[in-house]
Protein backbone atom coordinates (compact mmCIF):
# COMPACT_ATOMS: atom_id res chain seq x y z
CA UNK A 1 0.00 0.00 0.00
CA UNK A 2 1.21 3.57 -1.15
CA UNK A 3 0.81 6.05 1.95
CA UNK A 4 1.79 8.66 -0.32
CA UNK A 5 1.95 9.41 -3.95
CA UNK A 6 3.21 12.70 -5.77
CA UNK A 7 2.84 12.96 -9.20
CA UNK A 8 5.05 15.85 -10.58
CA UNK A 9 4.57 18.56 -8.25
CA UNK A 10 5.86 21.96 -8.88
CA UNK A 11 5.58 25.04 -6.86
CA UNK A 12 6.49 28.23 -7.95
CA UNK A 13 6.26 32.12 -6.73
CA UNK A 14 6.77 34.21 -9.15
CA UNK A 15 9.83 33.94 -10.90
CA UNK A 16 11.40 31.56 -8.59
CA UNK A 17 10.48 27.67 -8.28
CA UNK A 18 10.89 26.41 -4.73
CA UNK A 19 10.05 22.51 -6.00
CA UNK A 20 10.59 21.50 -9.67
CA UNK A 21 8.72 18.52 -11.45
CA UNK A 22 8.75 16.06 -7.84
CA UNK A 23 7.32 12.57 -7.88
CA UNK A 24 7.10 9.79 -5.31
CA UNK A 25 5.99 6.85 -3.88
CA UNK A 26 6.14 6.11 0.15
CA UNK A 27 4.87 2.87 0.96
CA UNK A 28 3.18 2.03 4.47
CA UNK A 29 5.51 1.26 7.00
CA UNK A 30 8.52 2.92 5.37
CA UNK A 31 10.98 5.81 7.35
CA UNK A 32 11.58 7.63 4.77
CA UNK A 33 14.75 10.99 5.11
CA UNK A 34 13.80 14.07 2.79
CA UNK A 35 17.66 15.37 2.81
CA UNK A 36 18.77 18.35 0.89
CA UNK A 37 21.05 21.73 2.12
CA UNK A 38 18.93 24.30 3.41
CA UNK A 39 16.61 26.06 0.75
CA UNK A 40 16.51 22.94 -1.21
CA UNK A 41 13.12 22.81 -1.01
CA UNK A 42 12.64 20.19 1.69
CA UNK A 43 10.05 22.46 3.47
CA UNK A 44 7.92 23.84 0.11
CA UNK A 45 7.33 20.30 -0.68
CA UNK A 46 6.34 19.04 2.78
CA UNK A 47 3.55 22.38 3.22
CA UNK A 48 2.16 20.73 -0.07
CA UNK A 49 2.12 17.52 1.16
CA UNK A 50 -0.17 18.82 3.85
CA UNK A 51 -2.61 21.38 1.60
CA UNK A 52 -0.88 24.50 3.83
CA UNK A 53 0.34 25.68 0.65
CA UNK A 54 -1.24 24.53 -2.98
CA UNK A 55 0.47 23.64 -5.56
CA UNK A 56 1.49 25.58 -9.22
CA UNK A 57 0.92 21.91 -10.74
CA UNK A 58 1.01 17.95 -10.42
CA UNK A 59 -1.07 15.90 -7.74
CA UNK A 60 -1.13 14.33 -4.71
CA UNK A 61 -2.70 11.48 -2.98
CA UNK A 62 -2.03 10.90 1.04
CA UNK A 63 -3.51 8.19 2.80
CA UNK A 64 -6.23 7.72 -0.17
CA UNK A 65 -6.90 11.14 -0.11
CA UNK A 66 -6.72 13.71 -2.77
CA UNK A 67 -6.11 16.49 0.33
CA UNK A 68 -4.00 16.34 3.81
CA UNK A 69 -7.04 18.28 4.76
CA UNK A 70 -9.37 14.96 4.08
CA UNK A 71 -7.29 12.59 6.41
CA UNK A 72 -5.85 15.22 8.80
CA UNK A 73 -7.05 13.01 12.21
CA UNK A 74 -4.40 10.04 10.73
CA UNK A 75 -1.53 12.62 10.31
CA UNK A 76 0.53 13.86 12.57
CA UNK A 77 2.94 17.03 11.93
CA UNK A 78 5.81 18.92 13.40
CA UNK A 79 6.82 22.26 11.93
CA UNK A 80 9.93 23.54 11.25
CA UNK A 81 8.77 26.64 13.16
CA UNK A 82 9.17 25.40 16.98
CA UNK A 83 6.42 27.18 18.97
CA UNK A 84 4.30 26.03 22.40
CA UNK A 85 2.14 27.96 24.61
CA UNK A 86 4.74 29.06 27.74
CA UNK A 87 2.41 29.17 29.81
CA UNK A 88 0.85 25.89 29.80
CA UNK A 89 2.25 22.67 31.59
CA UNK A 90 3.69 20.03 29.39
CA UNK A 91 1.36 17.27 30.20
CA UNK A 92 -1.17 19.82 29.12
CA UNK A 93 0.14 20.67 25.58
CA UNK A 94 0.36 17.12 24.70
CA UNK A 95 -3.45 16.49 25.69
CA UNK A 96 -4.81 19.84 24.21
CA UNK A 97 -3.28 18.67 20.61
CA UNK A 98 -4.37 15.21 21.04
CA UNK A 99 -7.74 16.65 21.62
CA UNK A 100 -7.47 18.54 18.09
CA UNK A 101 -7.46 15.21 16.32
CA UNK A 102 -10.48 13.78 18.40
CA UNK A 103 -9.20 11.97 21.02
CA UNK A 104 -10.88 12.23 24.36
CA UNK A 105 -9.99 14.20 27.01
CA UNK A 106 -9.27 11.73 29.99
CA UNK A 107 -7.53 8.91 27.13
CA UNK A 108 -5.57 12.36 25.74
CA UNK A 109 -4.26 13.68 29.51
CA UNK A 110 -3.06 9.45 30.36
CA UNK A 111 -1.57 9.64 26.57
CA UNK A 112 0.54 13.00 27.41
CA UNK A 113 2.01 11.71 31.17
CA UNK A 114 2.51 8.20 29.56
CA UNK A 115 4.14 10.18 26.66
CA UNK A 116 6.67 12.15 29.14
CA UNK A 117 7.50 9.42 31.18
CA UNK A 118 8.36 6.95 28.48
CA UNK A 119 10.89 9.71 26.68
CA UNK A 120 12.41 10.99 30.00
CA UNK A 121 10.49 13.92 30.94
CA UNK A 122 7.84 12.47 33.71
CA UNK A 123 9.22 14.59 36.13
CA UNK A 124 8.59 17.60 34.34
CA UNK A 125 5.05 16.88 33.39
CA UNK A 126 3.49 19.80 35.19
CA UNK A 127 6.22 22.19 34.13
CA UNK A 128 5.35 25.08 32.27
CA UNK A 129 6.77 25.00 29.03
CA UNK A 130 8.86 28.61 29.53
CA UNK A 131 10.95 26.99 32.28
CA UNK A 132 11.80 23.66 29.93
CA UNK A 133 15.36 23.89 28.25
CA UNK A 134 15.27 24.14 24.40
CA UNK A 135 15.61 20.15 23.54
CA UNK A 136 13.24 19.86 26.23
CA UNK A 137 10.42 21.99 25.10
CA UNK A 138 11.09 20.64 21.65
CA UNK A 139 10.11 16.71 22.93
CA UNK A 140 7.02 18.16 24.43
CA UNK A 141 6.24 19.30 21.07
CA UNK A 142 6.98 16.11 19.07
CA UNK A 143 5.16 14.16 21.77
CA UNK A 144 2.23 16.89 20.94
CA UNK A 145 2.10 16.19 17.29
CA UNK A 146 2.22 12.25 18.00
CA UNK A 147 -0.32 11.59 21.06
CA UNK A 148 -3.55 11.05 19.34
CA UNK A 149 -1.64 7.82 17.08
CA UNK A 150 -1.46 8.96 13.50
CA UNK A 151 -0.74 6.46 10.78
CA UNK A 152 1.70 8.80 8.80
CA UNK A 153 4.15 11.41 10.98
CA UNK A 154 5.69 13.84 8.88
CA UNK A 155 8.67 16.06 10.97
CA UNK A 156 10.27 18.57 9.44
CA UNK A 157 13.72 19.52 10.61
CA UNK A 158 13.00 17.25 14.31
CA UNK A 159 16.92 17.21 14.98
CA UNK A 160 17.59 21.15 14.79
CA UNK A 161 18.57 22.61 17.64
CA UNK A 162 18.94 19.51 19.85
CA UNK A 163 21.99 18.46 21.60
CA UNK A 164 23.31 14.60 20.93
CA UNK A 165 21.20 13.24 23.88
CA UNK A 166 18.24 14.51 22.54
CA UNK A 167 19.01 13.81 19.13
CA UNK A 168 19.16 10.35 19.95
CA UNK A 169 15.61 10.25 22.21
CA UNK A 170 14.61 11.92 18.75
CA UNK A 171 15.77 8.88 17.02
CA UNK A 172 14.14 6.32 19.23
CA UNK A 173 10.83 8.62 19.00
CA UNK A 174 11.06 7.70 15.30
CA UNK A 175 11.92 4.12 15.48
CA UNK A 176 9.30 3.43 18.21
CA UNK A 177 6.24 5.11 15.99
CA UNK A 178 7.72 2.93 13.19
CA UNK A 179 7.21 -0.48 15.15
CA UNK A 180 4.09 0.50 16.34
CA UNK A 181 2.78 0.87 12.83
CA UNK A 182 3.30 4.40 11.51
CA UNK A 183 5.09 5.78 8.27
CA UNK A 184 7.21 8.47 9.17
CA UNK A 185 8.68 11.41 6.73
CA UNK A 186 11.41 13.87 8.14
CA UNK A 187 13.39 16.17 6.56
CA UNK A 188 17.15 17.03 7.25
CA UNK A 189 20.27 18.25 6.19
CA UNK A 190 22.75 16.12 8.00
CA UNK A 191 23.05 12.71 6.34
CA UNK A 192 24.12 10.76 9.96
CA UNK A 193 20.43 10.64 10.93
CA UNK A 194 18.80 9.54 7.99
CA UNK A 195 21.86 6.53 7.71
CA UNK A 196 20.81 5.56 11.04
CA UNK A 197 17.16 4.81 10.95
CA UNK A 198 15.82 5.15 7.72
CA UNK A 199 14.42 2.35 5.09
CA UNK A 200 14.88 5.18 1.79
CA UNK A 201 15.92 8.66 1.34
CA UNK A 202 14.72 11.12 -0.83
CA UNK A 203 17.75 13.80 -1.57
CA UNK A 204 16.52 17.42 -3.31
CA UNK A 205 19.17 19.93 -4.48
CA UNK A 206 18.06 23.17 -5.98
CA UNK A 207 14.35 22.54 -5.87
CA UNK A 208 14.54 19.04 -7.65
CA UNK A 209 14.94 15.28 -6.75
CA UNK A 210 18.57 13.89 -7.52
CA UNK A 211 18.11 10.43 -5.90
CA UNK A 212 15.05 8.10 -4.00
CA UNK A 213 16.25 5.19 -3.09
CA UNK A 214 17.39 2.81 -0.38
CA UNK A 215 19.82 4.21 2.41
CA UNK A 216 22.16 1.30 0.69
CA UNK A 217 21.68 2.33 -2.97
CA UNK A 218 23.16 5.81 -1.87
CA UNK A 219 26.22 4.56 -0.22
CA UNK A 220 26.74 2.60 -3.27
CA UNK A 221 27.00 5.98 -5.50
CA UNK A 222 29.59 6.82 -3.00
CA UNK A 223 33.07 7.09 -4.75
CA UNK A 224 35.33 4.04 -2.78
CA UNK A 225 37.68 5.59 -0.03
């Protein structure tokens, strides 16, 4: 089964195109990396992906769907632009998003402290969020945009900013929502992550795909050392 499908999907403003001509296929299950130097277009095509911005031409399906906007209670999505309420406890950001996306309030509040606990943060569960640390604030978040259970995750940019420790909670965030059924998209620049835990990777350059394959089909390209 094909989670996601683009079919030639360009974006353009003006004179500039931010994505040029991209197609492909992620099948269920699959971790895929979206890697590419920043302004690749990484971003552009992931706001498509999720109908935040439309695009100039091609097509989409996600999840069956001819619109994120269709299937939005199966998806779940972290922005590159990091952003929580400071004011709110971090059990309490995890349950108000789960809420978004349907989920009950008592099932959504046991989701958020089972959430913090299991990713090293129980003891900071009725913290406010503006006395968290950066890496910190930036799990609540992630935990935010996964507590209601989607079927395809799509994180854009999770590692930035996060020291190695995190990183690597980041990592086993990822890995865990994989074995528990979900197909996970993320987008980065640095090439370690993506080796690490992902099935294929997608690499864009200058607004346009220059590989999709297997993490093993890349190395391969590699000139021998």
């Amino acid at each position: 089964m094909t989670v996601l499908e683009l079919n030639k999907l360009v974006k353009r403003y003006g004179d500039f195109t931010a994505v040029s001509d991209l197609s492909l296929k992620v099948p269920k299950g699959a971790i895929y990396g979206l890697l590419g130097p920043n302004g690749a277009g990484k971003t552009t095509a992931i706001r498509m992906i999720l109908d935040i911005v439309k695009p100039t031409s091609g097509e989409l399906t996600i999840l069956g769907s001819k619109s994120a906007m269709g299937v939005r209670e199966r998806i779940g999505y972290l922005p590159e632009e990091k952003g929580l309420y400071k004011k709110m406890k971090a059990w309490a950001i995890i349950a108000y998003f789960a809420r978004l996306k349907g989920v009950p309030a008592a099932v959504a509040k046991q989701r958020a402290f089972e959430l913090l606990e299991r990713y090293g943060l129980g003891d900071f569960a009725n913290a406010k969020v503006e006395t968290l640390s950066k890496g910190m604030g930036q799990k609540v978040q992630v935990l935010a945009s996964i507590a209601h259970r989607p079927d395809f995750v799509i994180l854009d940019e999770p590692f930035s900013g996060l020291d190695p420790s995190n990183q690597q909670v980041m990592e086993q965030v990822i890995s865990d929502l994989n074995k528990e059924g979900a197909t996970i998209i993320f987008s980065t620049h640095v090439m370690s992550h993506a080796e690490r835990i992902c099935d294929r990777i997608l690499l864009i350059a200058s607004a346009k795909k220059v590989f999709d394959g297997t993490v093993q089909q890349a190395k391969d390209l590699l000139p021998p050392r």
